[in-house]
Protein backbone atom coordinates (compact mmCIF):
# COMPACT_ATOMS: atom_id res chain seq x y z
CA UNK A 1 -15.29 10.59 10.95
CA UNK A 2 -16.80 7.13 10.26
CA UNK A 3 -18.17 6.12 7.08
CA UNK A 4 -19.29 3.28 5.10
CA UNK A 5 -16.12 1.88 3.19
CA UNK A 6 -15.39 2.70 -0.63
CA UNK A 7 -13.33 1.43 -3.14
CA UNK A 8 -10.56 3.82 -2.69
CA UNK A 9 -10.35 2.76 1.59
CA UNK A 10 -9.56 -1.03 -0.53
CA UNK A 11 -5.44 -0.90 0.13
CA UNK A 12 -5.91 0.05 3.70
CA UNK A 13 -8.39 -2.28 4.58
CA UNK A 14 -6.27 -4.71 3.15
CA UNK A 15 -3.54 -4.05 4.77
CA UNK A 16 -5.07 -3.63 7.88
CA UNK A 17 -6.58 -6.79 7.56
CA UNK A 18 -2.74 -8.38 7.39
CA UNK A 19 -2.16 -6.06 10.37
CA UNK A 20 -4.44 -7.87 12.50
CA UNK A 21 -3.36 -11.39 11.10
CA UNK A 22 -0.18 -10.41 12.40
CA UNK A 23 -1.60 -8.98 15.84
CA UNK A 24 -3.43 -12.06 15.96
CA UNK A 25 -0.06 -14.36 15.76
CA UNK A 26 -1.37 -16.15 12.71
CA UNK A 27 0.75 -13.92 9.77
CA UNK A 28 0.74 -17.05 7.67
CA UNK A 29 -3.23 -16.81 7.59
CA UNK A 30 -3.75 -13.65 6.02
CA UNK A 31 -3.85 -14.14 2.39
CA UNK A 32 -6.78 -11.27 1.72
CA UNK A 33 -5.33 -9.70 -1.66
CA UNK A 34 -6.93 -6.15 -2.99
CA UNK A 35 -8.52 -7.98 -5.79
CA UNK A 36 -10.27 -10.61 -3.45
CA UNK A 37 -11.76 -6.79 -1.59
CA UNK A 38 -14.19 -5.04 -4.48
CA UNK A 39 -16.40 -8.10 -5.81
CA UNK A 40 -17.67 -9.08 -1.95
CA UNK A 41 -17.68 -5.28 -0.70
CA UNK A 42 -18.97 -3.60 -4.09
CA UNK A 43 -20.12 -6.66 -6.53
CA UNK A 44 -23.42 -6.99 -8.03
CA UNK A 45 -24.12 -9.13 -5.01
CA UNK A 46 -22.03 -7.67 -2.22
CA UNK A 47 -21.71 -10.53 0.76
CA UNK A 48 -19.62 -7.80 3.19
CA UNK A 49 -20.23 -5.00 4.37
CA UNK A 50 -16.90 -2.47 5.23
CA UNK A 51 -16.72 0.89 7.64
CA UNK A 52 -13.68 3.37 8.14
CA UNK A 53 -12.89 5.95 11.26
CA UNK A 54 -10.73 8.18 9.22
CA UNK A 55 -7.64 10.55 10.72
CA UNK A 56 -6.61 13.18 8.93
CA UNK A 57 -8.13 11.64 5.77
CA UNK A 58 -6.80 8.25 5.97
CA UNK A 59 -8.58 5.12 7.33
CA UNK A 60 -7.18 4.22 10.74
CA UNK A 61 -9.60 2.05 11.88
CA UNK A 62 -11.79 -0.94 9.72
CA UNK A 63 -14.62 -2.94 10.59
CA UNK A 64 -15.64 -5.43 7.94
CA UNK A 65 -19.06 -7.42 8.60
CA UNK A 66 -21.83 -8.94 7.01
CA UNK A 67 -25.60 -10.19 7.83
CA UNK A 68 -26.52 -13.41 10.16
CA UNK A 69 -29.92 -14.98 10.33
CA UNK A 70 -31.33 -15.86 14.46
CA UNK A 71 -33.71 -18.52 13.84
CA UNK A 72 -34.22 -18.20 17.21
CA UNK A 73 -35.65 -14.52 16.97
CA UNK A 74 -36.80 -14.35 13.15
CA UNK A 75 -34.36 -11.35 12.30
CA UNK A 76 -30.98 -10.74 11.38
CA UNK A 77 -28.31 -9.78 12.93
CA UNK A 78 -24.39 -7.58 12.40
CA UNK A 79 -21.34 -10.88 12.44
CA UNK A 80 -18.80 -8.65 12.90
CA UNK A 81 -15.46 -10.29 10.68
CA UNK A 82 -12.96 -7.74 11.27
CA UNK A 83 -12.66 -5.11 13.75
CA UNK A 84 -8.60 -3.64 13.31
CA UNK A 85 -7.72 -0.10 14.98
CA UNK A 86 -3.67 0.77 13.60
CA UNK A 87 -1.98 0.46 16.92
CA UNK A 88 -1.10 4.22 17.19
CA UNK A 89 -5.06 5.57 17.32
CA UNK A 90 -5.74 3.22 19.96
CA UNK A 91 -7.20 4.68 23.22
CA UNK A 92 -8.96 7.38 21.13
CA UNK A 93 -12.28 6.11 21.07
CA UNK A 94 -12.66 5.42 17.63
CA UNK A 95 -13.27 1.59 18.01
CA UNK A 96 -16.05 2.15 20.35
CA UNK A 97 -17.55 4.79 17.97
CA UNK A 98 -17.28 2.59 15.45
CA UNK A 99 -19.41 -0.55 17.17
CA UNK A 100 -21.73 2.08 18.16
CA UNK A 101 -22.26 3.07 14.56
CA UNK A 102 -22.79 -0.69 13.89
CA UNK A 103 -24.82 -0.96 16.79
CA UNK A 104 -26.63 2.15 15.56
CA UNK A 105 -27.41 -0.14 12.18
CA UNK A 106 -28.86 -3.02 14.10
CA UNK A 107 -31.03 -0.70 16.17
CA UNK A 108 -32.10 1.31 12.99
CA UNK A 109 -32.51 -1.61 10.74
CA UNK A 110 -34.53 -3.61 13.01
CA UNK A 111 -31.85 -6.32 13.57
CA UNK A 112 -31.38 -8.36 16.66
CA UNK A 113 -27.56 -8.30 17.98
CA UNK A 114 -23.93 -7.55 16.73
CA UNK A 115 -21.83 -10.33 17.75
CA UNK A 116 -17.84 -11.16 16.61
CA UNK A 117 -15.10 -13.07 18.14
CA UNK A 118 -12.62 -12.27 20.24
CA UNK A 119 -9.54 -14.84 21.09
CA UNK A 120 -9.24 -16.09 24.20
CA UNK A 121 -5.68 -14.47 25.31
CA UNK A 122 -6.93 -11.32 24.22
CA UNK A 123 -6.77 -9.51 27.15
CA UNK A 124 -7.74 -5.77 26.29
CA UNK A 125 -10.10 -6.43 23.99
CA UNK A 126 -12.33 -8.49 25.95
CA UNK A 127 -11.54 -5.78 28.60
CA UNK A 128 -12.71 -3.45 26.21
CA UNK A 129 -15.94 -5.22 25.23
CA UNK A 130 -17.31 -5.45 28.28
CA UNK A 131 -17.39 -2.36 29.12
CA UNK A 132 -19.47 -1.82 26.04
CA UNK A 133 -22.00 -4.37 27.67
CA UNK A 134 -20.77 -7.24 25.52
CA UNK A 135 -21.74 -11.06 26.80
CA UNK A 136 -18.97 -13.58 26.05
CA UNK A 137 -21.01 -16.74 24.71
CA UNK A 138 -18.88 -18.82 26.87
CA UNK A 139 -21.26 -22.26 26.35
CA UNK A 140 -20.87 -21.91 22.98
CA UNK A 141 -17.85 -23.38 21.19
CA UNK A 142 -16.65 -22.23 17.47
CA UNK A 143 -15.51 -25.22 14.68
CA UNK A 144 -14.26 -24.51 11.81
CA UNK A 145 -14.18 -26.75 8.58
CA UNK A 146 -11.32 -25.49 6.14
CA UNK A 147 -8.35 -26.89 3.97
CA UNK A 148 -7.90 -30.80 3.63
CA UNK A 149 -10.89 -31.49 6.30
CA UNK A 150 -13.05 -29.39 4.43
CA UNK A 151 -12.30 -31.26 0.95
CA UNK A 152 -12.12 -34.29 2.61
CA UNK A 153 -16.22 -33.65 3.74
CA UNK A 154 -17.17 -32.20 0.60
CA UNK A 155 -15.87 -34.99 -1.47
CA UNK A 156 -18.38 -37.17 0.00
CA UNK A 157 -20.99 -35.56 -0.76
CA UNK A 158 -23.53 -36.80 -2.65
CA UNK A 159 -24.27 -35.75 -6.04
C-alpha cells in the first residue's frame, strides 16, 4: 500500500533518511532529526511533500519531494529529495510503484516532469531508472552552495 506520509510514518522516515546517508557513503551528512520532519511535511506552510509503501503496516519504503518551477514550460514539476527502499524489500516492486504514484501526481496535477538525482557510482539505480524511461541530464552539472562557502557569499550581500 502507498500513501501520502503522516505524522506517525515521522521516526521511519527519519531513520530511513540516515539509512540512505549511510548507503550513500556520506553518514556524517545526515543530520535530519524527527523534530526538523513535522513543520516542513505538516506546518502551516508545508515545503515537502512525504509518501510511504507500507509492509505489514510499517513504512518500508519513503519518498520525500517537493514542487519545482520550469520556466522553460510555465508549470511545475515533482524534485524528488529522497527516494530510500530498506534493503530487505528491494526487488519487490515497491520503488517503481512508488515513482509511478508520483508520476501519477504530475500527470493528474498537470505538472511537467519528476526529476531527482542519482550519484554517479550508483550502479542499480540508474539501472533501475532507465528502465522506467528516465533521461540522465548528463549536460547538466549540479553545484551546491553550503557551510563556510555559503556564509562566505551571503555575507556579502548587500543590505
Amino acid at each position: 500500500m502507498i500513501r501520502t506520509a503522516t505524522e506517525d510514518d515521522v521516526p521511519a522516515i527519519v531513520a530511513m533518511v540516515h539509512e540512505l546517508a549511510e548507503y550513500e557513503r556520506a553518514p556524517e551528512e545526515g543530520h535530519l532529526a524527527e523534530g526538523q520532519l513535522p513543520p516542513a511535511l505538516f506546518g502551516p506552510a508545508p515545503a515537502l511533500s512525504g509518501h510511504v509503501a507500507l509492509v505489514d503496516d510499517q513504512p518500508a519504503v519513503c519518498a520525500l519531494w517537493f514542487l519545482n518551477f520550469s520556466t522553460w514550460r510555465g508549470v511545475h514539476g515533482i524534485y524528488l529529495e529522497d527516494l530510500f527502499v530498506r534493503p530487505r524489500f528491494r526487488g519487490h516492486g515497491l520503488g517503481r510503484a512508488l515513482l509511478a504514484r508520483l508520476a501519477a501526481e504530475c500527470v493528474e496535477r498537470g505538472y511537467g516532469r519528476l526529476e531527482w538525482s542519482v550519484l554517479d557510482w550508483n550502479d542499480p539505480a540508474i539501472g533501475f531508472y532507465r528502465t522506467l524511461g528516465a533521461a540522465p541530464m548528463d549536460e547538466w552539472t549540479t553545484f551546491r552552495l553550503d557551510g563556510a562557502a555559503l556564509t562566505a557569499l551571503g555575507s556579502t550581500a548587500p543590505s
